[in-house]
Protein backbone atom coordinates (compact mmCIF):
# COMPACT_ATOMS: atom_id res chain seq x y z
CA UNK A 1 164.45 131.74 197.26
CA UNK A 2 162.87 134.85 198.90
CA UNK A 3 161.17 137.43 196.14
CA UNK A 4 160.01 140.84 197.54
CA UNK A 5 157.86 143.23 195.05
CA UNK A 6 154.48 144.98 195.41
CA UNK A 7 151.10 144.84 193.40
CA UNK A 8 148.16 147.12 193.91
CA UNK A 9 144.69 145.62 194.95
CA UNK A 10 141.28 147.54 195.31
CA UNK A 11 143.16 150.78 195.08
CA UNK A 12 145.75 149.70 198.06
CA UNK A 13 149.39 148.94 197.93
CA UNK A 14 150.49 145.58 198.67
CA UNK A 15 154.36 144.70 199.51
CA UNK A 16 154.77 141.04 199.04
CA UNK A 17 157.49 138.36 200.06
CA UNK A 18 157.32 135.13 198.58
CA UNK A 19 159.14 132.02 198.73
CA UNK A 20 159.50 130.54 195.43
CA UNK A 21 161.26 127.26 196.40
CA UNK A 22 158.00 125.33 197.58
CA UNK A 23 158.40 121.31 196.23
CA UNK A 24 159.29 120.41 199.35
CA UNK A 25 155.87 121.74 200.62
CA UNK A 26 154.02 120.89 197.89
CA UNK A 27 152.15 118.15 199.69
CA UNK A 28 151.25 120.12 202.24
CA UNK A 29 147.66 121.16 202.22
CA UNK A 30 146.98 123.22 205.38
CA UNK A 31 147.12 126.83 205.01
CA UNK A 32 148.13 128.94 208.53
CA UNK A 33 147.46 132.70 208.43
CA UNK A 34 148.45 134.77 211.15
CA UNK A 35 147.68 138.18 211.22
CA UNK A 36 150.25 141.15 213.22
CA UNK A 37 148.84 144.22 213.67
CA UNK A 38 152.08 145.86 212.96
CA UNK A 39 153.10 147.48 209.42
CA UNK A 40 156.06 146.31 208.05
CA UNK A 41 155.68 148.02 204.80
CA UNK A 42 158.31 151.31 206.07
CA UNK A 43 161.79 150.02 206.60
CA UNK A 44 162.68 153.32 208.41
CA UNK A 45 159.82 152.88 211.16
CA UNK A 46 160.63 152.46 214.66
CA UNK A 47 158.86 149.57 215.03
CA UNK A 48 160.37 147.57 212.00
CA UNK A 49 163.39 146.12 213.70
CA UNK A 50 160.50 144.72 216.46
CA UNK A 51 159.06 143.06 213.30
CA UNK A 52 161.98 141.45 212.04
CA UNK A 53 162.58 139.66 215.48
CA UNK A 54 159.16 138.83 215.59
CA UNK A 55 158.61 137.47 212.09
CA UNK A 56 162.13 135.45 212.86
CA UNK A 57 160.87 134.08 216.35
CA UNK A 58 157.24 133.03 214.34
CA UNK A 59 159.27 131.51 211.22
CA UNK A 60 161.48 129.09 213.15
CA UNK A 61 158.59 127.73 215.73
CA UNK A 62 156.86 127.28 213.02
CA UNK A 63 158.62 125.69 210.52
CA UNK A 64 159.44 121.88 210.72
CA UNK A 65 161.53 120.02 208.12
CA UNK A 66 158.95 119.39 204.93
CA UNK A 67 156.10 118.93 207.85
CA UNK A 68 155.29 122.98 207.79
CA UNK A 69 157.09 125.43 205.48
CA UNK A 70 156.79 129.53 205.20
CA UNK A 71 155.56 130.85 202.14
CA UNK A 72 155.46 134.42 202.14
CA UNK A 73 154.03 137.55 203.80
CA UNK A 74 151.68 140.47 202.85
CA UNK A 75 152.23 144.20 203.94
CA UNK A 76 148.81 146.03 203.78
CA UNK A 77 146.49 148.65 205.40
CA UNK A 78 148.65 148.59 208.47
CA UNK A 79 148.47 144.62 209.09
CA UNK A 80 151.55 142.13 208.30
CA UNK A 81 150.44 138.79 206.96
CA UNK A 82 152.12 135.59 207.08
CA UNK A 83 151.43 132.50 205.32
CA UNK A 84 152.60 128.86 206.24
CA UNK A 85 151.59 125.74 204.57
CA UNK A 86 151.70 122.62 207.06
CA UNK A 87 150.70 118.69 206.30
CA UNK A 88 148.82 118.46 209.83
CA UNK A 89 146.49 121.33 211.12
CA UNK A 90 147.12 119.85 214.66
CA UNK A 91 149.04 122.44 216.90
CA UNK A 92 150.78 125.03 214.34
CA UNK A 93 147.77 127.54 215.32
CA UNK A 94 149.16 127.01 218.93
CA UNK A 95 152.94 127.48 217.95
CA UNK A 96 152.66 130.41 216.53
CA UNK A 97 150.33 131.99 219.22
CA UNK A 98 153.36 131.46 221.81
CA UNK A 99 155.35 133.50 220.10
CA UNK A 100 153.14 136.21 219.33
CA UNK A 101 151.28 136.56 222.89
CA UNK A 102 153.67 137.91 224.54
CA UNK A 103 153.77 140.85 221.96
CA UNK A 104 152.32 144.39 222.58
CA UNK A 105 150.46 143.78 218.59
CA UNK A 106 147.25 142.44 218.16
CA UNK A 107 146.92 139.13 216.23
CA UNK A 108 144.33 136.59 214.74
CA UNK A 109 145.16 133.34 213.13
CA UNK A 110 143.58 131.00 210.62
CA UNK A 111 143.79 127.50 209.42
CA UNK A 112 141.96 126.40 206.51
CA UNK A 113 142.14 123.28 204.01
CA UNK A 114 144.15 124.22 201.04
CA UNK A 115 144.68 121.35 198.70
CA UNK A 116 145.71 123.21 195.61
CA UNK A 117 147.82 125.82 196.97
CA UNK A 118 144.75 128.69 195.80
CA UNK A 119 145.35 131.14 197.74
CA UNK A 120 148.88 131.15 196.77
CA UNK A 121 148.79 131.21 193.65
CA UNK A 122 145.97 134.38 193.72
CA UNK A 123 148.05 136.18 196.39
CA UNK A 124 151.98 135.59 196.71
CA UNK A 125 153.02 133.67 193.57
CA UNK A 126 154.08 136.86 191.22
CA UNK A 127 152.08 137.07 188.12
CA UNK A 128 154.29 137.37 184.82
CA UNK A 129 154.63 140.72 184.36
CA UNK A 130 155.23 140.77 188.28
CA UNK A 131 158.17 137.95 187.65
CA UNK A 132 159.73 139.49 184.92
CA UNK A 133 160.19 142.50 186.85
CA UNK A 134 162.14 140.72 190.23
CA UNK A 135 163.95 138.80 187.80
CA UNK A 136 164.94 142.31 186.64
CA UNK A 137 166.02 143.75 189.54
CA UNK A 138 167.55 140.70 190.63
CA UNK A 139 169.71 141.16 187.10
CA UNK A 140 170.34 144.27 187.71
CA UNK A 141 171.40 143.89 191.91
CA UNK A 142 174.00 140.95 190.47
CA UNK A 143 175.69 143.37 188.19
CA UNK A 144 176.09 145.61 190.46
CA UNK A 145 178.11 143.44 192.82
């Protein structure tokens, strides 16, 4: 299940999506990055419809059964952040640059051996105070039905 909520870090504001349902990723151990040069942080831009079609196009060539899951994303400083975790480093790097070279954004992308899910954990994963309040406002959104 998607959770969205922000954090600040080194005086910047940080919107967040993560993906809490991860056990059938769990095993994976390669960490993709890929970096868009487009912010998705303001719902009312011009530009965020562009980044919903993009993010959709990257999330389904990239994804593969339990071989490469989507974690979550990062909004910051202008830059939208995605992170995938993948059991082979072999060609996901390549996926997700045919999707996003054909885009008018600048990219970069990363792969890097993760075994024990760090950087999730420091970066996506909510801390407690973080979780209590999505579980909040998920409380409150289901009342409000």
């Amino acid at each position: 299940m998607l959770s969205f909520y922000e954090r600040i870090e080194d005086d910047e504001k940080v919107k967040i999506e993560v993906e809490s349902d991860i056990n059938r990723y769990i095993d994976n151990s390669w960490l993709l990055s890929v970096f868009l040069h487009l912010d998705s942080s303001d719902v009312s831009s011009k530009n965020y419809m562009e980044f919903l079609r993009l993010k959709g196009s990257l999330i389904i060539s990239l994804e593969d059964e339990d071989r490469t899951g989507y974690v979550g994303s990062r909004a910051i400083g202008g830059w939208t952040e995605f992170y995938f975790y993948s059991k082979s480093s072999q060609d996901i790097k390549v996926r997700g640059g045919d999707i996003l070279q054909h885009t008018q954004y600048d990219y970069e992308s990363n792969v890097v051996k993760d075994e024990n899910w760090s950087f999730y954990h420091r970066k996506l994963e909510p801390n407690e105070e973080e979780a209590k309040k999505i579980a909040l406002i998920k409380q409150i959104a289901k009342e409000n039905k």
